[in-house]
C-alpha atoms as a PDB file:
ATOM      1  CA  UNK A   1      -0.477   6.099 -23.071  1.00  0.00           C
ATOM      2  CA  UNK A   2      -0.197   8.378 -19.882  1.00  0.00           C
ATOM      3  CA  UNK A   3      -1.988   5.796 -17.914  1.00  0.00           C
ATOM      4  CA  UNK A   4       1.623   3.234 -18.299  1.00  0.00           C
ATOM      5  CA  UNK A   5       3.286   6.126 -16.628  1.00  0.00           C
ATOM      6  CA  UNK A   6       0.556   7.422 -14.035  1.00  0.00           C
ATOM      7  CA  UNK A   7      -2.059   4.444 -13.069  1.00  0.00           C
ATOM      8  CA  UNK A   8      -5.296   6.042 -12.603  1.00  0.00           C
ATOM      9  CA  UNK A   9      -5.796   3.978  -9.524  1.00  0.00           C
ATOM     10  CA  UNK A  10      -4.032   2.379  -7.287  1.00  0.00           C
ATOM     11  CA  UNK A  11      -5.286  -0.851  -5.262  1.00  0.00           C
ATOM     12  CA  UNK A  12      -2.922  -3.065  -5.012  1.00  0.00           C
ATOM     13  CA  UNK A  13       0.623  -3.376  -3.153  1.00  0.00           C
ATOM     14  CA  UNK A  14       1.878  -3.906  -6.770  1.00  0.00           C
ATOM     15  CA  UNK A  15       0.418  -1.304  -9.253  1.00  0.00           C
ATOM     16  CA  UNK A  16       1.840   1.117  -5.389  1.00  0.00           C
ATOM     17  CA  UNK A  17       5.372   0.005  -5.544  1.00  0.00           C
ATOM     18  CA  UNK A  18       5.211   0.454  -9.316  1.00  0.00           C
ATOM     19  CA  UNK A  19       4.390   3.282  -9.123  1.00  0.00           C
ATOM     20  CA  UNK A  20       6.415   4.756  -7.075  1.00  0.00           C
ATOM     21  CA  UNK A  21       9.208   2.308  -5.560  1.00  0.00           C
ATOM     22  CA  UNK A  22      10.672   5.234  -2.785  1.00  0.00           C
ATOM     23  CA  UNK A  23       7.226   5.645  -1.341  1.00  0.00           C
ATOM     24  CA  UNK A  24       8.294   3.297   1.807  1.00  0.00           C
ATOM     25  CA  UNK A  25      11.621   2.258   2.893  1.00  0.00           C
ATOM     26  CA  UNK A  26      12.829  -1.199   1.574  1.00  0.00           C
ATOM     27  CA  UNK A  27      11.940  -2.924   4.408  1.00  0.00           C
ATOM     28  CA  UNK A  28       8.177  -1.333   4.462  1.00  0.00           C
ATOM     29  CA  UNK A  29       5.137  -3.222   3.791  1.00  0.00           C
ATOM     30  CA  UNK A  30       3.450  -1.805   0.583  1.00  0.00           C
ATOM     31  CA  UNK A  31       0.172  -4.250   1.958  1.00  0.00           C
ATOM     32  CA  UNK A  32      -0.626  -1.978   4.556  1.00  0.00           C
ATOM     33  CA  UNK A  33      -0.298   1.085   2.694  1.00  0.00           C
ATOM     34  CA  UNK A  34      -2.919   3.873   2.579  1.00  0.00           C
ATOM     35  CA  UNK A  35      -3.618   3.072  -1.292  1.00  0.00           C
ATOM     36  CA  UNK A  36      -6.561   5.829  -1.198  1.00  0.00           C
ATOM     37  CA  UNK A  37      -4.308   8.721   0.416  1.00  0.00           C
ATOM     38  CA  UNK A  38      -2.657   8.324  -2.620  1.00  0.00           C
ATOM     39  CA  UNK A  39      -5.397   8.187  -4.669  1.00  0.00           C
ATOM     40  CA  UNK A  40      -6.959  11.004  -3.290  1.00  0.00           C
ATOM     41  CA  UNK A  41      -3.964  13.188  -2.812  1.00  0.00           C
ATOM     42  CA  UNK A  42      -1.589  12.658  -5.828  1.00  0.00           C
ATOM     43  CA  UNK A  43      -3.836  10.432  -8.932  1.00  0.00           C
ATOM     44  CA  UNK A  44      -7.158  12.413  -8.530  1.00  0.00           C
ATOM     45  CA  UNK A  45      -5.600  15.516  -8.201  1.00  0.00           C
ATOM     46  CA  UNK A  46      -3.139  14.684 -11.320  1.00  0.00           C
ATOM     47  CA  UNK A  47      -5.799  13.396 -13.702  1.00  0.00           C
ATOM     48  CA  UNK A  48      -8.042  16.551 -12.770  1.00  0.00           C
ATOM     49  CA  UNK A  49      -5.039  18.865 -13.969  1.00  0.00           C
ATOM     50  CA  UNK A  50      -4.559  17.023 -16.904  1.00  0.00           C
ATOM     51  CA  UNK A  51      -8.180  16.530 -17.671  1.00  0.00           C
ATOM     52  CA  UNK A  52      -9.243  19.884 -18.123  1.00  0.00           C
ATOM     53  CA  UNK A  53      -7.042  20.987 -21.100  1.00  0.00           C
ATOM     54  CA  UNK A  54      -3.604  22.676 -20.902  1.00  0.00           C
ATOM     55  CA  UNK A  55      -5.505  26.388 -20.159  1.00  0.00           C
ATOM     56  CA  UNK A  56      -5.269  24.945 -16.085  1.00  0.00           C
ATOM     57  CA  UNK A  57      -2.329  22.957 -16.145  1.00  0.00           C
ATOM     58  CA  UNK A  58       0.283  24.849 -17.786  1.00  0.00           C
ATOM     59  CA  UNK A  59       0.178  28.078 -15.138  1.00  0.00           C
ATOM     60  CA  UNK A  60      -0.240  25.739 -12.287  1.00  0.00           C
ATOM     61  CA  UNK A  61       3.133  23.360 -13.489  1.00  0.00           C
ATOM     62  CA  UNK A  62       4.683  26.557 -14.074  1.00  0.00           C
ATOM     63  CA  UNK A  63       3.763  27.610 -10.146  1.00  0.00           C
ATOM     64  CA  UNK A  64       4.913  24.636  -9.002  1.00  0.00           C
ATOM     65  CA  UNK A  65       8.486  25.083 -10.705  1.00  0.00           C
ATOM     66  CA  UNK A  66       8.794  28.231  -9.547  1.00  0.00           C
ATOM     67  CA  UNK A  67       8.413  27.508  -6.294  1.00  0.00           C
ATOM     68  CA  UNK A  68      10.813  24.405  -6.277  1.00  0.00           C
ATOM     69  CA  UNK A  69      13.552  27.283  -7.354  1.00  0.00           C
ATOM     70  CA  UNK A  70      12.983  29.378  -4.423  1.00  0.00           C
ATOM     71  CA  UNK A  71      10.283  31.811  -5.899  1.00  0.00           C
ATOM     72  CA  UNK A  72       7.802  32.883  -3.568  1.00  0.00           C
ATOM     73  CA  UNK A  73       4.479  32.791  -5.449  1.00  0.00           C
END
């Protein structure tokens, strides 16, 4: 199930360092994290893609990889 590997929400220091364990440095405090910047900014956004059918997804993944290898898009 997609939501073991990408929570659809995030609220507490837990499900955050779960999540994503490099977020914060090992001595940072996952408590005072901004849980709904990442909400906003990486879960919405993900579940939107994802949600709307592999028509969206697919071109904008394939964007995304280009551009990690240097293409300009």
């Amino acid at each position: 199930m997609m939501e073991n590997l990408l929570p659809r929400k995030i609220e507490t220091a837990e499900q955050l360092k779960a999540f994503n364990p490099y977020l914060l440095a090992d001595d940072g405090d996952y408590d005072e994290a901004d849980y709904e910047g990442v909400n906003e900014g990486v879960l919405n956004l993900a579940y939107d893609l994802l949600d709307s059918g592999g028509k969206r997804w697919r071109p904008v993944l394939g964007m995304m990889f280009a551009e990690c290898f240097g293409r300009d898009i």
